[in-house]
Each structure stands twice: as structure tokens, then as C-alpha cells.
Protein backbone atom coordinates (compact mmCIF):
# COMPACT_ATOMS: atom_id res chain seq x y z
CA UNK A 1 121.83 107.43 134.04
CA UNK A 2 123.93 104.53 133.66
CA UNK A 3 125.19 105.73 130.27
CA UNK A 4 127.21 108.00 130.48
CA UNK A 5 128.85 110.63 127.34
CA UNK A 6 132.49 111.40 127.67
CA UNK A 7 135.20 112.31 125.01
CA UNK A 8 137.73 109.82 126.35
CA UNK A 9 136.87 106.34 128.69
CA UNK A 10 138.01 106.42 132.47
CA UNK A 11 141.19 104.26 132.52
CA UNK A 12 139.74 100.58 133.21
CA UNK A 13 137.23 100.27 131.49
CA UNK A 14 136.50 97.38 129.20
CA UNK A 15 136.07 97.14 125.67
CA UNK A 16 132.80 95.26 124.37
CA UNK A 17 133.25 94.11 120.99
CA UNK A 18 129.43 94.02 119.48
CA UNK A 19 129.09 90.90 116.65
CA UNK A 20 126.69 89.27 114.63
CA UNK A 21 126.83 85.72 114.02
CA UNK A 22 128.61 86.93 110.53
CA UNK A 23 130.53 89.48 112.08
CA UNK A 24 131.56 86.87 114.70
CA UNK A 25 133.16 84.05 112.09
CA UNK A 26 134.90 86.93 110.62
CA UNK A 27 136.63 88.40 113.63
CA UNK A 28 137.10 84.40 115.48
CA UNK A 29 139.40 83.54 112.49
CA UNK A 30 142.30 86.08 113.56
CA UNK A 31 141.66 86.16 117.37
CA UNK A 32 144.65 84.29 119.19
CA UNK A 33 144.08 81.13 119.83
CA UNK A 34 143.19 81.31 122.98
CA UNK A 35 141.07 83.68 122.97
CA UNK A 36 138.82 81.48 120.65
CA UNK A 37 139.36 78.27 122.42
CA UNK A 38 137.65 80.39 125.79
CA UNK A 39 134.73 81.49 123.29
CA UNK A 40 133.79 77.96 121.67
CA UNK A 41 133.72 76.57 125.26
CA UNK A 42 131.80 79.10 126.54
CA UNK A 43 129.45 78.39 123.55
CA UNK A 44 129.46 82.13 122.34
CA UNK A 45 128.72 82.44 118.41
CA UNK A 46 127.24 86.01 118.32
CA UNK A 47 123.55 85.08 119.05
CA UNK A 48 121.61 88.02 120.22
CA UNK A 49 121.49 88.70 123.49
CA UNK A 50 123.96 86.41 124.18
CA UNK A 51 127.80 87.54 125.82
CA UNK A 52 131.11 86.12 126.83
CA UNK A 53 133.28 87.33 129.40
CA UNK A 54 137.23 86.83 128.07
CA UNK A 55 140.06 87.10 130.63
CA UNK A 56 143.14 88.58 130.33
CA UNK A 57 146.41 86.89 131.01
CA UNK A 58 146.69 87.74 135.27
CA UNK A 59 142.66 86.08 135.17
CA UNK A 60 140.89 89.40 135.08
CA UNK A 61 137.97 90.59 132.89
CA UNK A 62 139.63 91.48 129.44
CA UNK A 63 137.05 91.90 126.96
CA UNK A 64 133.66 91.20 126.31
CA UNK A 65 132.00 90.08 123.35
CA UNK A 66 128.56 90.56 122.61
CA UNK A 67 126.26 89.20 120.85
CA UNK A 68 122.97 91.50 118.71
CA UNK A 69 120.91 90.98 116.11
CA UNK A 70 121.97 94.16 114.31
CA UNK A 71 123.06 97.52 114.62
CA UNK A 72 119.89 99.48 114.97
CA UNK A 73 118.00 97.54 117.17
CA UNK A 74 116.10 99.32 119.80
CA UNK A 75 117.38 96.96 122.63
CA UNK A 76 120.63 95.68 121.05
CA UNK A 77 122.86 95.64 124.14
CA UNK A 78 119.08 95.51 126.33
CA UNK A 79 120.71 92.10 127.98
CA UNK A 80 124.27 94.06 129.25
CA UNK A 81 123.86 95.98 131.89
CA UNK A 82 122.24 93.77 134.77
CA UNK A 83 124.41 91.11 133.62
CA UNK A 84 128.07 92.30 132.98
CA UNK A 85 130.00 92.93 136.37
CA UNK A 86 129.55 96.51 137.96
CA UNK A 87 132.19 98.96 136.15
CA UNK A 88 132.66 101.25 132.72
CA UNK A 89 132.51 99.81 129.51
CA UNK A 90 133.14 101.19 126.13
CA UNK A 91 132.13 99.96 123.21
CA UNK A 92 134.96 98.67 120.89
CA UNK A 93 136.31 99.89 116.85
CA UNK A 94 136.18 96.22 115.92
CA UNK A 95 133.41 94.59 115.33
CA UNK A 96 129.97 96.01 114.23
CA UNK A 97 129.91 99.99 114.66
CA UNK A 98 126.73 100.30 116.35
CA UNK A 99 124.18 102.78 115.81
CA UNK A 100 125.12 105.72 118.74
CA UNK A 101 121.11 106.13 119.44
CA UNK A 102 120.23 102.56 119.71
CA UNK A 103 123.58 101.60 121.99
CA UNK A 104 122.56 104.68 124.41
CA UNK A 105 118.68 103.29 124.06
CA UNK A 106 119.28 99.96 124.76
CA UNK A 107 121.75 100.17 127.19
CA UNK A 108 119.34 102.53 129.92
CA UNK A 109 116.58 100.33 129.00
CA UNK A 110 118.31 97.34 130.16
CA UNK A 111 119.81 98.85 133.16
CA UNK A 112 115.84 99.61 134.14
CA UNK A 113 114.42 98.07 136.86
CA UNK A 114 111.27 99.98 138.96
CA UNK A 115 112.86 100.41 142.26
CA UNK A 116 110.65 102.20 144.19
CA UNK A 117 109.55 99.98 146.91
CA UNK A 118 112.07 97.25 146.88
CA UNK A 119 115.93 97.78 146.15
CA UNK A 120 118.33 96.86 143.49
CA UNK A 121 120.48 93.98 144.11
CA UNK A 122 123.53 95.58 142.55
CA UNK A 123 124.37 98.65 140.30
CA UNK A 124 124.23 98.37 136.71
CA UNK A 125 126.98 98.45 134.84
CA UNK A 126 128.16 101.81 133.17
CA UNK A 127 128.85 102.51 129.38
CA UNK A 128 131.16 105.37 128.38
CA UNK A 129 129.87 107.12 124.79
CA UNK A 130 131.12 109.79 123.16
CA UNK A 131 128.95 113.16 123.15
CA UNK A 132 126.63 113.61 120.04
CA UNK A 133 123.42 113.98 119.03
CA UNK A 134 122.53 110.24 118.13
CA UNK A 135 123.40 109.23 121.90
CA UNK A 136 122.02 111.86 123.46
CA UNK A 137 118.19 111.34 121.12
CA UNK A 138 118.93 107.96 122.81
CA UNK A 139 118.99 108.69 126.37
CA UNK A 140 116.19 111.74 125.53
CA UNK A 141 113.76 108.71 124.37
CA UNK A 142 114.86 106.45 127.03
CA UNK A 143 114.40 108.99 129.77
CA UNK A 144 110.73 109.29 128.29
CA UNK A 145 109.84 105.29 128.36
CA UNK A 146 111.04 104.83 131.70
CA UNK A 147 109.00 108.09 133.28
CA UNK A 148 106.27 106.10 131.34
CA UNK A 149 106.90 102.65 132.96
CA UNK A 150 107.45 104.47 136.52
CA UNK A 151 103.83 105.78 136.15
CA UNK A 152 101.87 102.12 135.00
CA UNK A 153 104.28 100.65 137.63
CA UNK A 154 103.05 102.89 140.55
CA UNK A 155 100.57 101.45 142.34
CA UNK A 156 96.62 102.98 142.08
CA UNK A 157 97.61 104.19 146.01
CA UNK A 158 100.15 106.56 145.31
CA UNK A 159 98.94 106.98 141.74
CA UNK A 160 95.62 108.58 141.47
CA UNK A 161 94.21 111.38 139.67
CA UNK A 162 95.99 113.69 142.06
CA UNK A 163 99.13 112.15 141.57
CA UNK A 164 98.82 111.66 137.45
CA UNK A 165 98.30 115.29 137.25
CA UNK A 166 101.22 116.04 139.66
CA UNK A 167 103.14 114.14 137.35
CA UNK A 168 101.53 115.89 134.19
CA UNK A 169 102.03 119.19 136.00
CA UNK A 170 106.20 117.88 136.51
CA UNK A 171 106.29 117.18 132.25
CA UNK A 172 104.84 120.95 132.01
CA UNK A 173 107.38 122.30 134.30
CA UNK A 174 110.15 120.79 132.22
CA UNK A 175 109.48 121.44 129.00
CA UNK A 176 107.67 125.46 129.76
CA UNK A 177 104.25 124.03 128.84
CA UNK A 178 101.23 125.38 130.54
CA UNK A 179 99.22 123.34 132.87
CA UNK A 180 95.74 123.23 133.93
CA UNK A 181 92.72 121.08 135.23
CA UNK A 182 89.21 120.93 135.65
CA UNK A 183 88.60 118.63 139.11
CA UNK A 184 85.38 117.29 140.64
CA UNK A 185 82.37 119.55 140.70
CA UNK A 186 83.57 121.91 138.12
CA UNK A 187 83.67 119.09 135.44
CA UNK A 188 80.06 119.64 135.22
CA UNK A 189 80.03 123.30 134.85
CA UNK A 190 82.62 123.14 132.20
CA UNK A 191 80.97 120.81 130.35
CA UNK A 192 82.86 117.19 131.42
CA UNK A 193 79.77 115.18 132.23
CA UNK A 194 80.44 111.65 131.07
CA UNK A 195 84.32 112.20 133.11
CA UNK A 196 82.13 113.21 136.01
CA UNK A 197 80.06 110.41 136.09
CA UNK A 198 82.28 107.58 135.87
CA UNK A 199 84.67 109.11 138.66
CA UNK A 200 82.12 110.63 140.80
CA UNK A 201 81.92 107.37 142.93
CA UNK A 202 85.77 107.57 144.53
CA UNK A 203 86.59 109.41 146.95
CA UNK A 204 89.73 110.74 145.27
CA UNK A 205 87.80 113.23 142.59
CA UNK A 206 87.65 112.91 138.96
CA UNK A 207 89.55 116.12 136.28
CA UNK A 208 90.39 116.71 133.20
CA UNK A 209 94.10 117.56 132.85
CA UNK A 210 95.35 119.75 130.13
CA UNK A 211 99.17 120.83 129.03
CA UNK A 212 100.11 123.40 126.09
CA UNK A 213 103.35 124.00 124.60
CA UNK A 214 104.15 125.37 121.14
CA UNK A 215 103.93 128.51 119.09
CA UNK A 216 100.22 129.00 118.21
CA UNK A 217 100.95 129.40 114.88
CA UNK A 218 102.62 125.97 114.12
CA UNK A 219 100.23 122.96 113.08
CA UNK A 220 98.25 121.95 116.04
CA UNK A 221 98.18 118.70 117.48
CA UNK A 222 95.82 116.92 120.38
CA UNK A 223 97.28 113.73 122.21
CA UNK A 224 94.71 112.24 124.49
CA UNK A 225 95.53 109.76 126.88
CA UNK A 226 92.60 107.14 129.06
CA UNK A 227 93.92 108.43 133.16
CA UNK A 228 92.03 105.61 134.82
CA UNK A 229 93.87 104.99 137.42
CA UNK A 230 92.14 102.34 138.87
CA UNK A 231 89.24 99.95 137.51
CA UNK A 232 87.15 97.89 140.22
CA UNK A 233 84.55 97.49 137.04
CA UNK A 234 82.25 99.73 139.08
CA UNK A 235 79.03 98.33 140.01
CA UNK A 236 79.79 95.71 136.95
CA UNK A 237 82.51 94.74 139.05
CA UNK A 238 85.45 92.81 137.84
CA UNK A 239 86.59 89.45 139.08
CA UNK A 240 89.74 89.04 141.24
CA UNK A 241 91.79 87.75 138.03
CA UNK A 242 90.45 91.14 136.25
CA UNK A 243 91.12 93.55 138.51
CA UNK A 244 94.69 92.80 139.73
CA UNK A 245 96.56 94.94 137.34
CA UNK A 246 94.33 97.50 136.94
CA UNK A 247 96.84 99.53 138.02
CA UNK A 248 97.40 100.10 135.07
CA UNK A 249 94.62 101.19 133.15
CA UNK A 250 96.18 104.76 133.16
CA UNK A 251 99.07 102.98 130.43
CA UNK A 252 97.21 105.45 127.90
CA UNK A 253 97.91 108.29 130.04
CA UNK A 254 101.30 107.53 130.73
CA UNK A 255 102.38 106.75 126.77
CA UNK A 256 100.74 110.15 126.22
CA UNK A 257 103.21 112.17 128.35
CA UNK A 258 105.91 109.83 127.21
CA UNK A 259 105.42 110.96 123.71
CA UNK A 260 104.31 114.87 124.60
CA UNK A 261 107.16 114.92 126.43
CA UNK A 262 109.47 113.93 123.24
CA UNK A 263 107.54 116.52 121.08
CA UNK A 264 108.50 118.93 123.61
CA UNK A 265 112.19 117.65 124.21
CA UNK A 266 112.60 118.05 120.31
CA UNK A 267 111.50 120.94 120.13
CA UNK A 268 108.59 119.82 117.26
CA UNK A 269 107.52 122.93 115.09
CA UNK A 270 103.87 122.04 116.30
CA UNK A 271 101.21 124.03 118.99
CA UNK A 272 100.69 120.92 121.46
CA UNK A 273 97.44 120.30 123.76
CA UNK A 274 97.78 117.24 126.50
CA UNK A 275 94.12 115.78 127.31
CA UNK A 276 93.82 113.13 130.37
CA UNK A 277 90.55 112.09 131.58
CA UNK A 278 91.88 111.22 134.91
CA UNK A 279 89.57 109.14 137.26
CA UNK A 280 88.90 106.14 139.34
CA UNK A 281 86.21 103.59 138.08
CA UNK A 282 84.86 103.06 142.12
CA UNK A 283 82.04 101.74 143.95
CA UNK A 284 79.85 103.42 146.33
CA UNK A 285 76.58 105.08 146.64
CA UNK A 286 76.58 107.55 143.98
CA UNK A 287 78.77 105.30 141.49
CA UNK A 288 77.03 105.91 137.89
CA UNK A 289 75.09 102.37 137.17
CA UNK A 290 73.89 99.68 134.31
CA UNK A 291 70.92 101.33 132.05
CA UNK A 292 72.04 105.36 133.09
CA UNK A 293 72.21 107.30 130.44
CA UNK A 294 74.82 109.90 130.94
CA UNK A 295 74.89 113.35 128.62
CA UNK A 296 78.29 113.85 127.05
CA UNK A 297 79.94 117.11 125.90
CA UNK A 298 79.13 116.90 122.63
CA UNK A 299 75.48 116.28 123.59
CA UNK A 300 75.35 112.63 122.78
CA UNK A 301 73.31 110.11 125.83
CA UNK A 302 75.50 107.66 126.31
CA UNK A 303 73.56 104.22 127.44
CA UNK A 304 75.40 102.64 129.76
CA UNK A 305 75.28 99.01 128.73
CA UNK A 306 78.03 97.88 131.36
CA UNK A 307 80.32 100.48 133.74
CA UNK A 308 83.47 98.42 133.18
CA UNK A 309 83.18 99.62 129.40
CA UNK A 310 84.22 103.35 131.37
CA UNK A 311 87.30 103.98 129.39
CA UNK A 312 85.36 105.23 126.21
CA UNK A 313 82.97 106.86 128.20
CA UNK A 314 85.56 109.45 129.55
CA UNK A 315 87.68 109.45 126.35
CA UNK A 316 84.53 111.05 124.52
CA UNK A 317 84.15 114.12 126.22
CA UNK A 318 88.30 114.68 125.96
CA UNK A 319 88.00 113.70 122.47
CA UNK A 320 85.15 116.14 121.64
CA UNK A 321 87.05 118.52 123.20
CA UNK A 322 89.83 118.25 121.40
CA UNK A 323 88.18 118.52 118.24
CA UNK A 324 86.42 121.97 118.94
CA UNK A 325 89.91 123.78 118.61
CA UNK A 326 89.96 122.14 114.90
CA UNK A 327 93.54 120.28 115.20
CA UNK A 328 95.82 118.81 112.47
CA UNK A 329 95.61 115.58 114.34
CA UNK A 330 94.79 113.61 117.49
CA UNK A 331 95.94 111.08 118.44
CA UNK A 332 94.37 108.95 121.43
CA UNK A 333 96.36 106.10 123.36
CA UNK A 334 93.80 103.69 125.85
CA UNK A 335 94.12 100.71 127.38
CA UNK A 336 90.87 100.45 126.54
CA UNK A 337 89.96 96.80 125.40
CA UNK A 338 90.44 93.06 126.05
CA UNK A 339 89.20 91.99 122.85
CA UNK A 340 92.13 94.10 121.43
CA UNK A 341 94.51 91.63 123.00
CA UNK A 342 93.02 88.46 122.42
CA UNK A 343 92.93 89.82 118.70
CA UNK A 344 96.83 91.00 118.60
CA UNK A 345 98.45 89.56 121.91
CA UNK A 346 100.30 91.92 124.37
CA UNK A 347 103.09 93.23 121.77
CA UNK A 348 101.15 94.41 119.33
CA UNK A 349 99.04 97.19 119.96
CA UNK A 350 95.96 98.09 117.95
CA UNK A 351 96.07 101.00 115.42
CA UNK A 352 92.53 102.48 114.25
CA UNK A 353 92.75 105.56 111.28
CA UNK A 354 90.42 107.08 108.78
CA UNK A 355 93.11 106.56 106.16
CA UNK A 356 93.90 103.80 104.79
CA UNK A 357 97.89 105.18 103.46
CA UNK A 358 98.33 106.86 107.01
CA UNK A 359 97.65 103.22 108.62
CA UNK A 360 100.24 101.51 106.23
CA UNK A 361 103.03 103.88 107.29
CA UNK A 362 102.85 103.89 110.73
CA UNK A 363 103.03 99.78 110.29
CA UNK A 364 105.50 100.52 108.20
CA UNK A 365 107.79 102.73 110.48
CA UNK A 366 106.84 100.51 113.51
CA UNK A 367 108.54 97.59 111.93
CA UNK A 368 111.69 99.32 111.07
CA UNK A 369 111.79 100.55 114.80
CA UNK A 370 110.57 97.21 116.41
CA UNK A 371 107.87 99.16 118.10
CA UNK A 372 105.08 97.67 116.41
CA UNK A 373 101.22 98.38 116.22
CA UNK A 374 98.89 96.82 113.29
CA UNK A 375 95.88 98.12 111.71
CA UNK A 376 92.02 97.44 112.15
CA UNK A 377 89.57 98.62 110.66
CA UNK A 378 86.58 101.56 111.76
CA UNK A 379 84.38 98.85 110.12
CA UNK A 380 81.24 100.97 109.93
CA UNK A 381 78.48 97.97 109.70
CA UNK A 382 79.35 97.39 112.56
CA UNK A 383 77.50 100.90 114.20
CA UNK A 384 74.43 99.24 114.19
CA UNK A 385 76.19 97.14 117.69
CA UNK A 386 76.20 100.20 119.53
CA UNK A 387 72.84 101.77 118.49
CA UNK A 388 70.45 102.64 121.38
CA UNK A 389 66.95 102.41 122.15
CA UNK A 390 67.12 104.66 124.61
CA UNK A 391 69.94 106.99 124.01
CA UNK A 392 72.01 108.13 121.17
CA UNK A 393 74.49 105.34 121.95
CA UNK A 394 75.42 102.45 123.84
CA UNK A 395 78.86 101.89 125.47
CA UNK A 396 78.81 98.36 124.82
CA UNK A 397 78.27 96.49 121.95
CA UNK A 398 75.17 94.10 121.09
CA UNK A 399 77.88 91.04 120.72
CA UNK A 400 81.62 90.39 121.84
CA UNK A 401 82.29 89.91 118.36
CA UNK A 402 84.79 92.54 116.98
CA UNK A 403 85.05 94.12 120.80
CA UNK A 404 87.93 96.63 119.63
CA UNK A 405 86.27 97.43 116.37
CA UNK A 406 83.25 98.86 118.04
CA UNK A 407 85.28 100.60 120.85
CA UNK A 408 86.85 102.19 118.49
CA UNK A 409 83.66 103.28 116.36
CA UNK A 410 81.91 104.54 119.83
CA UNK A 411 84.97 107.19 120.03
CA UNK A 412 84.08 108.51 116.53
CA UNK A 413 80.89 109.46 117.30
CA UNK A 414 82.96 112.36 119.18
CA UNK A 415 85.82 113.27 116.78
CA UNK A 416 84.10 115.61 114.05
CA UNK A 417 83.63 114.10 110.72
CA UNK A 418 86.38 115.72 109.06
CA UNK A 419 88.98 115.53 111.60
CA UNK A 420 92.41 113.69 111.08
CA UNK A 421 92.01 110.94 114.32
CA UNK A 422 94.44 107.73 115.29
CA UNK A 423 93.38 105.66 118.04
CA UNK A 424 95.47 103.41 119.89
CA UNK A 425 94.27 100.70 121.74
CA UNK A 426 97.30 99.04 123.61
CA UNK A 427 98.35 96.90 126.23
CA UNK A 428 101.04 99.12 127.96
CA UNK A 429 102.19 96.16 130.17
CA UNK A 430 104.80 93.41 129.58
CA UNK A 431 104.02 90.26 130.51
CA UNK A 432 106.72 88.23 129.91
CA UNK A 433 110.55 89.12 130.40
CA UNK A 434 112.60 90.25 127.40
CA UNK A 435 115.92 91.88 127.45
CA UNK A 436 115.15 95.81 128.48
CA UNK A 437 111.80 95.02 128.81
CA UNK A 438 110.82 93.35 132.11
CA UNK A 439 107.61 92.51 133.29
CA UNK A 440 105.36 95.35 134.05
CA UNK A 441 104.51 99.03 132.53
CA UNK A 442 105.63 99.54 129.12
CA UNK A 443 105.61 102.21 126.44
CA UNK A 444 104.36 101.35 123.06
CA UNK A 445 104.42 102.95 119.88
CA UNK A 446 105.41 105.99 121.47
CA UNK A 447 108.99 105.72 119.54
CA UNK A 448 107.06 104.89 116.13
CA UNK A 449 104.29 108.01 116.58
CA UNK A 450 107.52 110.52 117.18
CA UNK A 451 109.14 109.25 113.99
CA UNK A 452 105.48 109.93 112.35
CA UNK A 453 105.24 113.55 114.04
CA UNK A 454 108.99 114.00 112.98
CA UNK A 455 108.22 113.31 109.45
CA UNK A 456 105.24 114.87 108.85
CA UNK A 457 105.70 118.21 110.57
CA UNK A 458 109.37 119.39 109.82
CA UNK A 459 110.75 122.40 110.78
């Protein structure tokens, strides 16, 4: 942790005084002279992300001002840690008091960097909080996105379906949830087909991973997360371009621990289940093909139209099993379409929901938290692109027109009619820099859905 929560500072350390461009004319008019001279050459005026480093009179670091956009931002002082000189810092009384959770937030996030195979240049710098329960909700969430970076950054070699449930079996340990799995042949005797026959090609087998915490009595809750840990396209194999980050096309199965793992930090009054389909979408002899049809667990013959359309394919049999135990809600997080981000970009992740006012508040609440998703709609005109002639349905639509939409409609042929169901369709990769968010795995909405669960099943 590079934030660190003590009653008093170490002796040393230096104060950052946190401004806004109004906060910043206010407090420039009484600093010494000096003091302001060094700032206006330095060209500091309390821009976000922006610092200054202000000496003291023997030459040494003094002070630092810094500059946010305000007080509750998620990644306020994101732009800090990797750039202030290795030491403790505390965070000044003058100035703009900011928020305790979003200082201890934004502060590990920046210090981030995925350091498994290649070294950190330096140590980040440290910042000294006092104990409470705002900083320590901030380093609980940060811990969360950065266990779900780790796991998108791994690469598919030491991050298969062995390995994600390894990890899922780690979140169980820590939090006293129970783990299981189904793997490989016994898929099909427990009624995983359409998981089977997408991972049956690699060599590294194909399960079904399952976690459950919670009293259960308390309002049930399914999060289902797309474990493909690495997409070739199967036998509709992908271009060179296409396939070089598949890495990451277990990002739904990472954001889904990331947030389980907050229900179970916060101790949520709700009876959790974990579903991943974990698998690799391979090549080889056996590898399921163009025209199969492929029996699901709910019964449905899945046409295959094209095998790199794989992710919904093993997101319906976790989905119908989710919905035999009759929950409050699922939830479902996939990286599961391109048309989804040439529709909404990398940032904005997209939100599907049978209800309209649900929809509306999660936009809502992922505003105010700057971790955004935006509504589509389960357009149902649209079924008629994924009718079959030769199954019940078709895994890929008839056009690319409205790519997400349809996606989205194939999954709720396996969530039960009446069944309360949000499906996330997200990018869970940055691709370009921003303060405390560098290039790479990322967690979305996984801040916004805990505020949801938080409101709508108190204790």
C-alpha cells in the first residue's frame, strides 16, 4: 500500500495543499510573495492534475500544491504519486478538505503500475491519512480494482482457466465464501454443454467456477462474469490486429470478482453466487465449428453462425443457471462485443436492463462517481436477427447493424422471463493514459454497481 493510515505524520513529511482554480486565487492572494512569484513561473493555477513543487528557504522541497478538479473525484490526486519525489506526504488544513475515500482511492490508483514481469523505476511516493472509515472504503475499493487490473493484465500463459479459478478460489478464501467448479468432462454431465463446446478445443480444459457467501436468508444475488481467457476466434479465426489483446477477454471475469469481492468486504446483507464460464476459444481437431448446433442448458440449439461470437455462447448456460435458483438480481459483466465500442468508445461501457427507471439510476450514480456506463436498449424487433432455420437460435446476427443490441437479446433467451437481469457489455481495457489509469486492464462500473447493491439492499 502506498497509503498509509496513521494518527500523527512521520516527522518530514510534506504538506500538499489540494486547490481548485477558485480555491487557488483565494489562497495565492495571502501567500508570501515569494512563494507566489515560484508558482506563476512555474505556471501552476490549480488545473487538475497539475502540481508545483515549492522550496523552502535552505532549497529543499517545502510544500506542494496540487491541483484537482474537486473534492470527490475518484482519481483526484491519481497524477501524485509517480510524480512527486519518493517520501511521506500529508495532505494539508488549507486548501480544499478533500473527501478521505477519494484521497485514499486516488492516491493507490495512481501509485499502480502492473509490475509483474518488468520492474518499477522508483517507489511511489507515500501519503500519511488518518484512520477512518472513509479512507479505509478507499483503499478496500482500490485493493479490489487493482486485483482486477492484475488479472486482464496477466498474460493468457499464466492466466488460464486454471489460473482464473485459482484466483477465484484466493477471493473465496478471503472473504469465507465457498468455492467450487465443474472442469472438462464433467461439464457435460452436469449439464454445461455450450461451456464445453467452445473450450473443448484447448488443451487447458474448460469449467464453470462458482463462489457463495452470505446468509441464505438475505436477498439473493447472481454476478456472472465471461472467463475467456484467450480468443484465437476459433476456427473463425481472428486477424493478427484482433487477437493481440485477447488477453483480455476474461475483463468480465475479473470486474466480477472485483465487485463480489466488495459485496463480501462490506459485508452486504445479501446470499451471493459467483458464475465464470472459464475457457479458451482454441483451435484444433475437436474445436466446435461454423453451422454446429450446440444444445445449451436450458435446452435451447444454439446455431453457430461464427465461433468468434463464443462469449454469449458460454454466458447462456451460466446465465440459465443462475436463474434456476430464482435470484433478486443478476448481473452479467462481458467483454463481449466490438460493436459495443464502436457505439460508446472504450470509457463508456454498455448497460442493457428490463427497466427502464433501473437503467436511469445506474447512469445516474455512474456520473456522480465518474465510473460511467450508458443505456441501450433490449430492442426486441430486433429477435427476428438471431432467429434460426435450423436451431432455436443463432449466435450471430443476420446484419452488423445494432451488434450489441442483439448480443444482448441472445442472452435473454436464457434469463427467465420474469427475472430482474443487467448486462454489461464493457471494454475492461484502457487504451490511452490518464492519471491512475494507465494503459491496460481496467475495472468499470464496478464502483457504480456497489453503490447500486449498497442502496438497494441495506442492512
Amino acid at each position: 500500500m502506498t497509503v498509509e493510515l496513521k494518527k500523527s505524520a512521520p516527522a518530514g513529511a510534506i504538506a500538499i495543499t489540494v486547490v481548485d482554480r477558485t480555491a487557488f486565487q483565494a489562497i495565492a492572494a495571502k501567500l508570501p510573495e515569494p512563494t507566489r512569484n515560484w508558482l506563476a513561473a512555474n505556471g501552476f493555477i490549480g488545473a487538475p492534475d497539475s502540481h508545483a513543487l515549492v522550496p523552502d528557504a535552505e532549497g529543499r522541497l517545502g510544500r506542494v500544491f496540487a491541483g484537482v478538479a474537486h473534492a470527490r473525484h475518484p482519481f483526484a490526486l491519481a497524477s501524485l504519486p509517480q510524480a512527486l519525489p519518493e517520501g511521506n506526504y500529508t495532505l494539508s488544513d488549507d486548501g480544499i478538505s478533500l473527501d478521505a475515500e477519494q484521497a485514499a482511492l486516488s492516491w493507490e490508483l495512481g501509485a499502480y503500475q502492473f509490475d509483474l514481469y518488468k520492474k518499477r523505476r522508483r517507489a511511489p511516493a507515500i501519503l500519511i491519512l488518518p484512520p477512518g472509515p472513509l479512507a479505509q472504503r478507499g483503499l478496500a475499493l482500490a485493493t479490489a480494482i487493482t486485483a482486477t487490473r492484475d488479472l486482464v493484465n496477466t498474460p493468457a500463459e499464466h492466466m488460464g482457466p486454471e489460473e482464473l479459478a485459482m484466483a477465484a478460489r484466493m477471493v473465496a478464501e478471503q472473504h469465507g465464501a465457498k468455492f467450487s467448479q465443474v472442469v472438462g468432462a464433467a461439464l457435460l454431465k452436469k449439464g454445461f454443454p455450450a461451456i464445453h463446446a467452445v473450450g473443448r478445443a484447448s488443451s487447458r480444459e474448460p469449467r464453470l467456477i462458482e463462489l457463495n457467501w452470505g446468509n441464505p436468508k438475505a436477498p439473493r444475488i447472481s454476478i456472472v462474469g465471461k472467463g475467456v481467457c484467450f480468443d484465437t476466434g476459433g476456427l473463425d479465426i481472428k486477424g493478427a490486429d484482433g487477437m493481440r489483446q485477447m488477453k483480455k477477454d476474461m475483463g468480465g471475469a475479473a470486474n466480477a470478482l472485483g465487485l463480489a469481492a466488495l459485496v463480501m468486504a462490506f459485508k452486504l446483507p445479501v446470499c451471493l453466487q459467483v458464475l465464470i464460464p472459464a475457457v479458451e476459444n482454441s483451435i484444433s481437431g475437436n474445436a466446435y465449428r461454423p453451422g454446429d448446433v450446440i444444445k445449451t442448458r436450458k435446452g435451447l440449439q444454439i446455431e453457430i453462425g461464427n465461433t468468434d461470437a463464443e462469449g454469449r455462447v458460454v454466458l447462456s448456460d451460466a446465465l440459465a443457471y443462475a436463474s434456476e435458483s430464482k435470484p433478486e438480481l443478476i448481473i452479467d459483466l462481458a467483454t463481449l462485443t466490438g460493436a459495443a465500442r464502436v457505439a460508446l468508445g472504450a470509457h463508456l461501457p454498455a448497460l442493457f436492463s428490463k427497466h427502464f427507471d433501473t437503467a436511469r439510476d445506474l447512469v445516474d450514480l455512474g456520473m456522480k462517481l465518474d465510473d460511467p456506463l450508458w443505456h441501450m436498449p433490449l430492442w426486441e424487433p430486433y429477435k427476428v436477427n438471431i432467429d434460426s432455420s435450423v436451431g432455436d437460435i443463432v449466435n450471430t446476427g443476420r446484419t452488423a447493424l445494432g451488434g450489441a443490441i442483439t448480443a444482448a437479446l441472445f442472452l435473454e433467451y436464457f434469463v427467465a422471463a420474469n427475472q430482474d437481469w443487467l448486462h454489461i457489455d464493457l471494454f475492461a481495457w484502457n487504451d490511452a493514459a490518464r492519471p491512475g489509469r494507465p494503459i491496460g486492464g481496467e475495472a468499470q462500473t464496478i464502483r457504480t454497481l456497489l453503490a447500486y447493491l449498497e442502496q438497494r439492499f441495506k442492512a
